[in-house]
PDB file of N, CA and C in Angstrom:
ATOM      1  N   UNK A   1     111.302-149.915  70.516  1.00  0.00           N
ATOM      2  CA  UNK A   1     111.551-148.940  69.477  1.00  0.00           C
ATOM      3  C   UNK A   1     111.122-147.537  69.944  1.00  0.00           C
ATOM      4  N   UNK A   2     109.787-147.509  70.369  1.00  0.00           N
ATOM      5  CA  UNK A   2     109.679-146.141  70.842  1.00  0.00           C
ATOM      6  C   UNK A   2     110.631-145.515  72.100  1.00  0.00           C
ATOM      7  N   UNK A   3     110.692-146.163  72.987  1.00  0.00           N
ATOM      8  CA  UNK A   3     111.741-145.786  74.233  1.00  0.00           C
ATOM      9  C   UNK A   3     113.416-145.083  73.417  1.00  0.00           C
ATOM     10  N   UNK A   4     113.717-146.343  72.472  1.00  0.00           N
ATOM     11  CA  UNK A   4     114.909-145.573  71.539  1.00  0.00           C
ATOM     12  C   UNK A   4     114.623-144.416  70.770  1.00  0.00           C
ATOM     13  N   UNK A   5     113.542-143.847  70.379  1.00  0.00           N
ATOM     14  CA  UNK A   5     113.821-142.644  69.367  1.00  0.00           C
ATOM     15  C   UNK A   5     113.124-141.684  70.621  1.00  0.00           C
ATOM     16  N   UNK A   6     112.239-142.274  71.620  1.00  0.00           N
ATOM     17  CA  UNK A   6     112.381-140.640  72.630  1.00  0.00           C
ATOM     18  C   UNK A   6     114.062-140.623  73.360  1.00  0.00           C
ATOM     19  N   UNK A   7     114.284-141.670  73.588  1.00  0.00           N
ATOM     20  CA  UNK A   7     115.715-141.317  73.780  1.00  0.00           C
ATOM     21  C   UNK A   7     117.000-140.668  73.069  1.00  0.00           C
ATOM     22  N   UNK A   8     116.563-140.949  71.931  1.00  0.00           N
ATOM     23  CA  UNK A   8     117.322-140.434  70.669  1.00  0.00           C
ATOM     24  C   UNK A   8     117.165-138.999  70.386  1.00  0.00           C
ATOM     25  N   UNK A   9     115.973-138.510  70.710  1.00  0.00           N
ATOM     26  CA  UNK A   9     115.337-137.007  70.694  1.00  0.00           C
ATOM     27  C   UNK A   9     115.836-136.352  71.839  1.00  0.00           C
ATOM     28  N   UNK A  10     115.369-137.693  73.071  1.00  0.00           N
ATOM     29  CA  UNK A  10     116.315-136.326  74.535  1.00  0.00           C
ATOM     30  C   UNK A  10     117.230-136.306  73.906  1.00  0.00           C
ATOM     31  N   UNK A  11     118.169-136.583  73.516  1.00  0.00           N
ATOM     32  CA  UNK A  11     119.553-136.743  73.200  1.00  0.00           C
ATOM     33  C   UNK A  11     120.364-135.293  72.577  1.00  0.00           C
ATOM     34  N   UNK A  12     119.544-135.149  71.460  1.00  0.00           N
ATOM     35  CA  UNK A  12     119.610-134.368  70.426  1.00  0.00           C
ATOM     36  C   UNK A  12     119.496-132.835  70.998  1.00  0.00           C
ATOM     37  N   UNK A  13     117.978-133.067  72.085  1.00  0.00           N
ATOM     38  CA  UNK A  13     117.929-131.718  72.283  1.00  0.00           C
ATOM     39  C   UNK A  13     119.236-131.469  73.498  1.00  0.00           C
ATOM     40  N   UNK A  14     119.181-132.372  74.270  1.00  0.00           N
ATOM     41  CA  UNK A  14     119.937-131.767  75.205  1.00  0.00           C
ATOM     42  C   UNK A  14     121.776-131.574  74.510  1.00  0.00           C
ATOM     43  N   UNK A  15     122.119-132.300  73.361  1.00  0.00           N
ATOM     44  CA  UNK A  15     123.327-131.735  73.080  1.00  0.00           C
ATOM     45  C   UNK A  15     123.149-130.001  72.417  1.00  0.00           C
ATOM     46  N   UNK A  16     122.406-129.999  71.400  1.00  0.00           N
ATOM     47  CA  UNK A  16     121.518-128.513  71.182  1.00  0.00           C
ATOM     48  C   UNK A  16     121.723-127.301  72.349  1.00  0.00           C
ATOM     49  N   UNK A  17     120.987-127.504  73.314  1.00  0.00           N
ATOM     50  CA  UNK A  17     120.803-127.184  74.976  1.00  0.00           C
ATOM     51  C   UNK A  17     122.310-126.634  74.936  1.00  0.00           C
ATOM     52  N   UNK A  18     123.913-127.686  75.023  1.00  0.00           N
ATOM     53  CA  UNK A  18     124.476-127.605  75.778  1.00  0.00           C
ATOM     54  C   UNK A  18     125.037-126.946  74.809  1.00  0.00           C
ATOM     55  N   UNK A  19     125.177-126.829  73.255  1.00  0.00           N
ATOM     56  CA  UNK A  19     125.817-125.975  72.283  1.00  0.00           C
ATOM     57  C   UNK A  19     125.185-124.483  72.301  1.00  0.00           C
ATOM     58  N   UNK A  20     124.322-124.010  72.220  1.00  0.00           N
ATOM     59  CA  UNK A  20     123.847-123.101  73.059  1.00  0.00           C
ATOM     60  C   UNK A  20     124.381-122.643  74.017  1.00  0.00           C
ATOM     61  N   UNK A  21     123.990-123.455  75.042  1.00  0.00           N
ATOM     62  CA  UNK A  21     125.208-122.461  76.430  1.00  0.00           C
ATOM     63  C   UNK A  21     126.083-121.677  75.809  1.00  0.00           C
ATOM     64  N   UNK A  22     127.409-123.436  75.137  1.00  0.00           N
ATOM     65  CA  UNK A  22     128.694-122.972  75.246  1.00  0.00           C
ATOM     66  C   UNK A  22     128.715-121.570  74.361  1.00  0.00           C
ATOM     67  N   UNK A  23     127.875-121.507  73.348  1.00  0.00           N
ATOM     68  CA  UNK A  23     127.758-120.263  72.211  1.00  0.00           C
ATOM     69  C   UNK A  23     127.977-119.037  73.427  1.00  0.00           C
ATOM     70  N   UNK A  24     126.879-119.199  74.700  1.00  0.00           N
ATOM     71  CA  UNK A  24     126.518-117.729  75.230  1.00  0.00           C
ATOM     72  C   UNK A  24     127.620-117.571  76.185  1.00  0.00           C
ATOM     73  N   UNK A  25     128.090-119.093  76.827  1.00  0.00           N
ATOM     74  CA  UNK A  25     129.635-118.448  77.598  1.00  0.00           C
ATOM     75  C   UNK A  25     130.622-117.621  76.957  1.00  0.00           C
ATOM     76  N   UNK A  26     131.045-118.418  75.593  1.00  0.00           N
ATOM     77  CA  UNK A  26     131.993-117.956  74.533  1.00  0.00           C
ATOM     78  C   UNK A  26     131.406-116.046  74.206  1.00  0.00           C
ATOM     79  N   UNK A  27     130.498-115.897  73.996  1.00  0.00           N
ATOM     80  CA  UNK A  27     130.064-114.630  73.934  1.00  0.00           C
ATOM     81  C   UNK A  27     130.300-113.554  75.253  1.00  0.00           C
ATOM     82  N   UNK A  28     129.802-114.392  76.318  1.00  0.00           N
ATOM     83  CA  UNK A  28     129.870-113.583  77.864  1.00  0.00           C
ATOM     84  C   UNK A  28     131.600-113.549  78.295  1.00  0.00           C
ATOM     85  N   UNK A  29     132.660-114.656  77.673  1.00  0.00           N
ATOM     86  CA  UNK A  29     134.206-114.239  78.024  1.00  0.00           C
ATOM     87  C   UNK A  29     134.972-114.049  77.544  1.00  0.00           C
ATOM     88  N   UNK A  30     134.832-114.441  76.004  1.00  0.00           N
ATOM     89  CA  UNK A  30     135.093-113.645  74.555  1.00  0.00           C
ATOM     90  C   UNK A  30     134.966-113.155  73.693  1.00  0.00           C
ATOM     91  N   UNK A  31     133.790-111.906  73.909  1.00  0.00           N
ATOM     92  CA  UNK A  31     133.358-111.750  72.664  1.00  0.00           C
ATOM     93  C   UNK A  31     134.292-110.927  71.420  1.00  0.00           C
ATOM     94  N   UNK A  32     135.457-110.660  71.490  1.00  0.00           N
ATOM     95  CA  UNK A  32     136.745-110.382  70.741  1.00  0.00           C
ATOM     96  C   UNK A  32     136.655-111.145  69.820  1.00  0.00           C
ATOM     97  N   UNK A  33     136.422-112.378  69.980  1.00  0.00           N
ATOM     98  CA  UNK A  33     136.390-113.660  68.363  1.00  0.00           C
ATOM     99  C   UNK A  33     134.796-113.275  67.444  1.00  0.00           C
ATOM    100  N   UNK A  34     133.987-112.251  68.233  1.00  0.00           N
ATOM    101  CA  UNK A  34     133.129-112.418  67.208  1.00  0.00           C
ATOM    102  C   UNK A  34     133.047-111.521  66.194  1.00  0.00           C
ATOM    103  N   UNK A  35     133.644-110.604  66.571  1.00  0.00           N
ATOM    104  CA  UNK A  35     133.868-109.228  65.341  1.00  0.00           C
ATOM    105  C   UNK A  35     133.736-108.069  66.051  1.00  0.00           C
ATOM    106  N   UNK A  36     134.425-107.055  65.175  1.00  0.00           N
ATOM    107  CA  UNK A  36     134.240-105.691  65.568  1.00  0.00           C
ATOM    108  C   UNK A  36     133.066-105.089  65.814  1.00  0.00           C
ATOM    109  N   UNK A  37     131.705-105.747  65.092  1.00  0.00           N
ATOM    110  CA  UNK A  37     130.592-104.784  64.645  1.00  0.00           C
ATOM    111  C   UNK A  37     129.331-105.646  65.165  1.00  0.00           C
ATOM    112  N   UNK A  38     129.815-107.423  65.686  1.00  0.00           N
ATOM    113  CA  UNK A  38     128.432-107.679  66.359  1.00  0.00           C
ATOM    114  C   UNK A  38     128.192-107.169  66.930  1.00  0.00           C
ATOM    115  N   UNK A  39     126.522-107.597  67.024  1.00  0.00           N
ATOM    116  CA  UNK A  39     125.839-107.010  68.724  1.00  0.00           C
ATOM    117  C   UNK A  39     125.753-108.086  69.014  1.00  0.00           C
ATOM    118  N   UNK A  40     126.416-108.166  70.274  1.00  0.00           N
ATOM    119  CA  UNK A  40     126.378-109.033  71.201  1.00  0.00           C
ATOM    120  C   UNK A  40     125.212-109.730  71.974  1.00  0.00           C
ATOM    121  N   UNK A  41     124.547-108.293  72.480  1.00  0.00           N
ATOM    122  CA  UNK A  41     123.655-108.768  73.285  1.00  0.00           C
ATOM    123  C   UNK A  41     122.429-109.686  72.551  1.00  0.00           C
ATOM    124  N   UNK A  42     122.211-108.766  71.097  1.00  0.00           N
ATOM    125  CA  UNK A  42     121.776-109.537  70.173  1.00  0.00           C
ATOM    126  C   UNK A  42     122.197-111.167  69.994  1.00  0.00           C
ATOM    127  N   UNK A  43     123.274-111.348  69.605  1.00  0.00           N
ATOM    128  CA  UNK A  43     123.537-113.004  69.264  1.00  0.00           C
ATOM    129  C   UNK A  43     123.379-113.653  70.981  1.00  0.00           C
ATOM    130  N   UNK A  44     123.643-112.976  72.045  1.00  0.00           N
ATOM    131  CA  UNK A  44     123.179-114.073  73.202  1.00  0.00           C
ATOM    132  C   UNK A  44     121.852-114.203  73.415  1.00  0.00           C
ATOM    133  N   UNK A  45     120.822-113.025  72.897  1.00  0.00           N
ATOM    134  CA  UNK A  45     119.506-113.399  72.644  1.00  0.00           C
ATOM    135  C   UNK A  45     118.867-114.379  72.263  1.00  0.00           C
ATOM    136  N   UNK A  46     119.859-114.566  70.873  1.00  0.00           N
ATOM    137  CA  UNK A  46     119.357-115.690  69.784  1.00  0.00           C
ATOM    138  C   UNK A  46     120.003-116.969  70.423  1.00  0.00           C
ATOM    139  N   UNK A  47     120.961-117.186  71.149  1.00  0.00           N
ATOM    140  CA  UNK A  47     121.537-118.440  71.525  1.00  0.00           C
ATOM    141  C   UNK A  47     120.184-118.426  72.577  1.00  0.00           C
ATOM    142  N   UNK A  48     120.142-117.457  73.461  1.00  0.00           N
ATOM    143  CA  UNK A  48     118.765-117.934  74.584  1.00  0.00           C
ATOM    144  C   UNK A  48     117.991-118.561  74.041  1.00  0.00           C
ATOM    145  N   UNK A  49     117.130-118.003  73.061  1.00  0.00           N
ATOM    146  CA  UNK A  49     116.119-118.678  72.190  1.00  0.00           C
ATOM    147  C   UNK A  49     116.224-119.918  72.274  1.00  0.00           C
ATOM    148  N   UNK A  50     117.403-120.225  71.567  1.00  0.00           N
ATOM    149  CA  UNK A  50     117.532-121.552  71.101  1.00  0.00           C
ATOM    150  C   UNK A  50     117.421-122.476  72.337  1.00  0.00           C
ATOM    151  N   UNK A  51     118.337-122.132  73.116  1.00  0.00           N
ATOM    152  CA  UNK A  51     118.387-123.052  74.724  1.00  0.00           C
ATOM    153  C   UNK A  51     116.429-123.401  74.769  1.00  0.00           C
ATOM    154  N   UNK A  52     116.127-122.126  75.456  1.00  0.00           N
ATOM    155  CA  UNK A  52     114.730-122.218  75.341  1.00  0.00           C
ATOM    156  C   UNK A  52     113.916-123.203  74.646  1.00  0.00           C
ATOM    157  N   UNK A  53     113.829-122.709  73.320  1.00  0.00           N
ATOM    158  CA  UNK A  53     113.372-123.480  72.566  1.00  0.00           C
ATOM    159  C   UNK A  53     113.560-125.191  72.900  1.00  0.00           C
ATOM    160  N   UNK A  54     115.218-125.439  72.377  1.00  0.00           N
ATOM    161  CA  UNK A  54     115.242-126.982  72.982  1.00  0.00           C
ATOM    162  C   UNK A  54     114.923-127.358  74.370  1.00  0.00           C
ATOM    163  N   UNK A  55     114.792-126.256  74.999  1.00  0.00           N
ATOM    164  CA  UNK A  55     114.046-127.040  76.501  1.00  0.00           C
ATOM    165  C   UNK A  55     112.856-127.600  76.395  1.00  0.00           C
ATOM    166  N   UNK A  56     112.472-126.095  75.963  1.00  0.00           N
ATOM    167  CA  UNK A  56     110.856-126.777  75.526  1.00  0.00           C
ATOM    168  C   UNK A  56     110.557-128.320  75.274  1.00  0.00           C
ATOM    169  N   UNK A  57     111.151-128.091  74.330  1.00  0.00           N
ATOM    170  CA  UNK A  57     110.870-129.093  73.379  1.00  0.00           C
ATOM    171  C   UNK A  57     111.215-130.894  74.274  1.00  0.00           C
ATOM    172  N   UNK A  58     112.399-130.748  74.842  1.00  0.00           N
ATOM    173  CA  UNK A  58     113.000-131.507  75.677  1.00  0.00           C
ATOM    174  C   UNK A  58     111.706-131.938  76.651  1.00  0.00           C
ATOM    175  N   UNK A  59     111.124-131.304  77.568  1.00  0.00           N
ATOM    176  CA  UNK A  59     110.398-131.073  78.587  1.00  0.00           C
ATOM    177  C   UNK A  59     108.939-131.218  78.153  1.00  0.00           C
ATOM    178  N   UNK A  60     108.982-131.266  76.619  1.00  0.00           N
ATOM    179  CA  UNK A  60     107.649-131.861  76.388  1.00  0.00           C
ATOM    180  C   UNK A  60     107.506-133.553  75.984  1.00  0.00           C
ATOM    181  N   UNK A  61     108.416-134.159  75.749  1.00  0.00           N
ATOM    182  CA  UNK A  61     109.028-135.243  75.516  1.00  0.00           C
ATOM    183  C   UNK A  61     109.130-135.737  76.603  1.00  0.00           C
ATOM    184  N   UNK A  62     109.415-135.490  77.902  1.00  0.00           N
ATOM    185  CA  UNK A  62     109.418-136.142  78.856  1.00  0.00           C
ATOM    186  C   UNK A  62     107.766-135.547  80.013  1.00  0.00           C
ATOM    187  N   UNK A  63     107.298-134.625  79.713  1.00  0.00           N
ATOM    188  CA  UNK A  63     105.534-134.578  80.238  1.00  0.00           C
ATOM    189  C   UNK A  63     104.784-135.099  79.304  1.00  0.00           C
ATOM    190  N   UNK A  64     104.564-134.941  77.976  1.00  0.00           N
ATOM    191  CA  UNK A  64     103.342-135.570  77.553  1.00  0.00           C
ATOM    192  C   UNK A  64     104.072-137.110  76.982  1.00  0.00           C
ATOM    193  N   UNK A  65     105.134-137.889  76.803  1.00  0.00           N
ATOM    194  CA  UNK A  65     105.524-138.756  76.247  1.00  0.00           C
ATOM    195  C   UNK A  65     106.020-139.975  77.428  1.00  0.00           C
ATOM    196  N   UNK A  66     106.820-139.294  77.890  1.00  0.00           N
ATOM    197  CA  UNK A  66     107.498-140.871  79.231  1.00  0.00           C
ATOM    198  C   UNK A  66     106.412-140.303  80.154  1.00  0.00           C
ATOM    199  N   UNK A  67     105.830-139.198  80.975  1.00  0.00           N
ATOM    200  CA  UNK A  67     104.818-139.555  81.779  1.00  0.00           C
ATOM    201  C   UNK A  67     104.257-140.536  81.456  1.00  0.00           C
ATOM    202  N   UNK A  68     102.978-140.139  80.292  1.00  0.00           N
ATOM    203  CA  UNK A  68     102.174-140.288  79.631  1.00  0.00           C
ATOM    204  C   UNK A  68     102.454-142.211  79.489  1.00  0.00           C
ATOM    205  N   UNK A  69     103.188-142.721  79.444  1.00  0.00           N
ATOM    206  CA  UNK A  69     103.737-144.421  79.301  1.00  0.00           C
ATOM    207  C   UNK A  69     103.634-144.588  80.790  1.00  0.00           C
ATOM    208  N   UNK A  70     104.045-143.991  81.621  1.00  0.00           N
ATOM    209  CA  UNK A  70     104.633-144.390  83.151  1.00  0.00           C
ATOM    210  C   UNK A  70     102.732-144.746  83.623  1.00  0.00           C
ATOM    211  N   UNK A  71     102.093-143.577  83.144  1.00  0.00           N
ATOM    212  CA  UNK A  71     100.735-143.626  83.921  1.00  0.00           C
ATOM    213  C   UNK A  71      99.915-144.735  83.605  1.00  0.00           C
ATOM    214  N   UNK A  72     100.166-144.622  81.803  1.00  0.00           N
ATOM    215  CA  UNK A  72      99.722-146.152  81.427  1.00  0.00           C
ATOM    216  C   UNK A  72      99.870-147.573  82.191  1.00  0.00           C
ATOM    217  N   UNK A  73     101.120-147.598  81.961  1.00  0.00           N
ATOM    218  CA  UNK A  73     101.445-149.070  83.140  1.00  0.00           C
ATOM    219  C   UNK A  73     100.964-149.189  84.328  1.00  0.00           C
ATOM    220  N   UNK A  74     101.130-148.485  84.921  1.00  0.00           N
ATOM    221  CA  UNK A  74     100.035-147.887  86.622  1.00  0.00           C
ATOM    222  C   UNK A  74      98.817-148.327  86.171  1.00  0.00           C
ATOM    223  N   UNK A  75      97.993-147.738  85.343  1.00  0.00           N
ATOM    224  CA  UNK A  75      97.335-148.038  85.179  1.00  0.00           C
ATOM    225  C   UNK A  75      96.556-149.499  85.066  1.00  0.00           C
ATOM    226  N   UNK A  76      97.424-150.196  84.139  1.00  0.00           N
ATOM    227  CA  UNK A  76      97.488-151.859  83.746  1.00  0.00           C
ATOM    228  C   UNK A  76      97.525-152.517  84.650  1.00  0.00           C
ATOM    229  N   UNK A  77      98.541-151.857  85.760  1.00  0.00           N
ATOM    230  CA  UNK A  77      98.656-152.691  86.986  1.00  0.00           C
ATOM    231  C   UNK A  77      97.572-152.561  87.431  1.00  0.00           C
ATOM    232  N   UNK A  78      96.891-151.897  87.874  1.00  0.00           N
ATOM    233  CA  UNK A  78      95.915-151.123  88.940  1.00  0.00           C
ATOM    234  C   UNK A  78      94.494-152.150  88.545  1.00  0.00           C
ATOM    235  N   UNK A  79      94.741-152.134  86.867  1.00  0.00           N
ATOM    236  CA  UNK A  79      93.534-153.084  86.981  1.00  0.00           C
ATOM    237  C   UNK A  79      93.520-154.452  86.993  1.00  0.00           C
ATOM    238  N   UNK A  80      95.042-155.390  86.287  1.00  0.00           N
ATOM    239  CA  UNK A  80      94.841-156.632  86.706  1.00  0.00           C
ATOM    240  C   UNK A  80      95.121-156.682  88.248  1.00  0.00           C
ATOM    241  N   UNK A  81      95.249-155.836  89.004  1.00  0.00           N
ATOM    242  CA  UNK A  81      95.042-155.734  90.449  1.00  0.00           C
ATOM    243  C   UNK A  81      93.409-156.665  90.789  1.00  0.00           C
ATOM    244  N   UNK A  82      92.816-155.538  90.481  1.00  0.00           N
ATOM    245  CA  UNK A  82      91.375-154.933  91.097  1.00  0.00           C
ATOM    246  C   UNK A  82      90.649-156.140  90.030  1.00  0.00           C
TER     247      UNK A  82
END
């Protein structure tokens, strides 16, 4: 169960991640669809953010969460080893 909902979370962020991009390509080769009066540089700011943000977030899910299991087991081993 736990392996499925961190997987379920990478999941989420990295589609997030990739909607993002497409937001800042769509901005960087058309920005004609977004209006006469956006600021541009403004809304690719806010798409950065967001990328950002879900990285973060992504990248903490896989350092403090699947490390954090991987070292455990090492661990387990290490001692019905020893």
């Amino acid at each position: 169960m736990r392996e499925m909902l961190l997987n379920a979370a990478k999941s989420y962020y990295v589609g997030l991640i990739n909607k993002h991009i497409s937001n800042v390509e769509i901005l960087l080769t058309r920005s004609v669809g977004i209006g006469e009066h956006q600021d541009i540089q403004r809304a690719i700011d806010a798409e950065l953010n967001a990328v950002a943000t879900n990285d973060d977030k992504l990248n903490m899910i896989i350092k403090y969460f699947e490390r954090r299991q991987e070292d455990d087991k090492k661990e387990k081993v290490s001692k019905q080893k020893g």
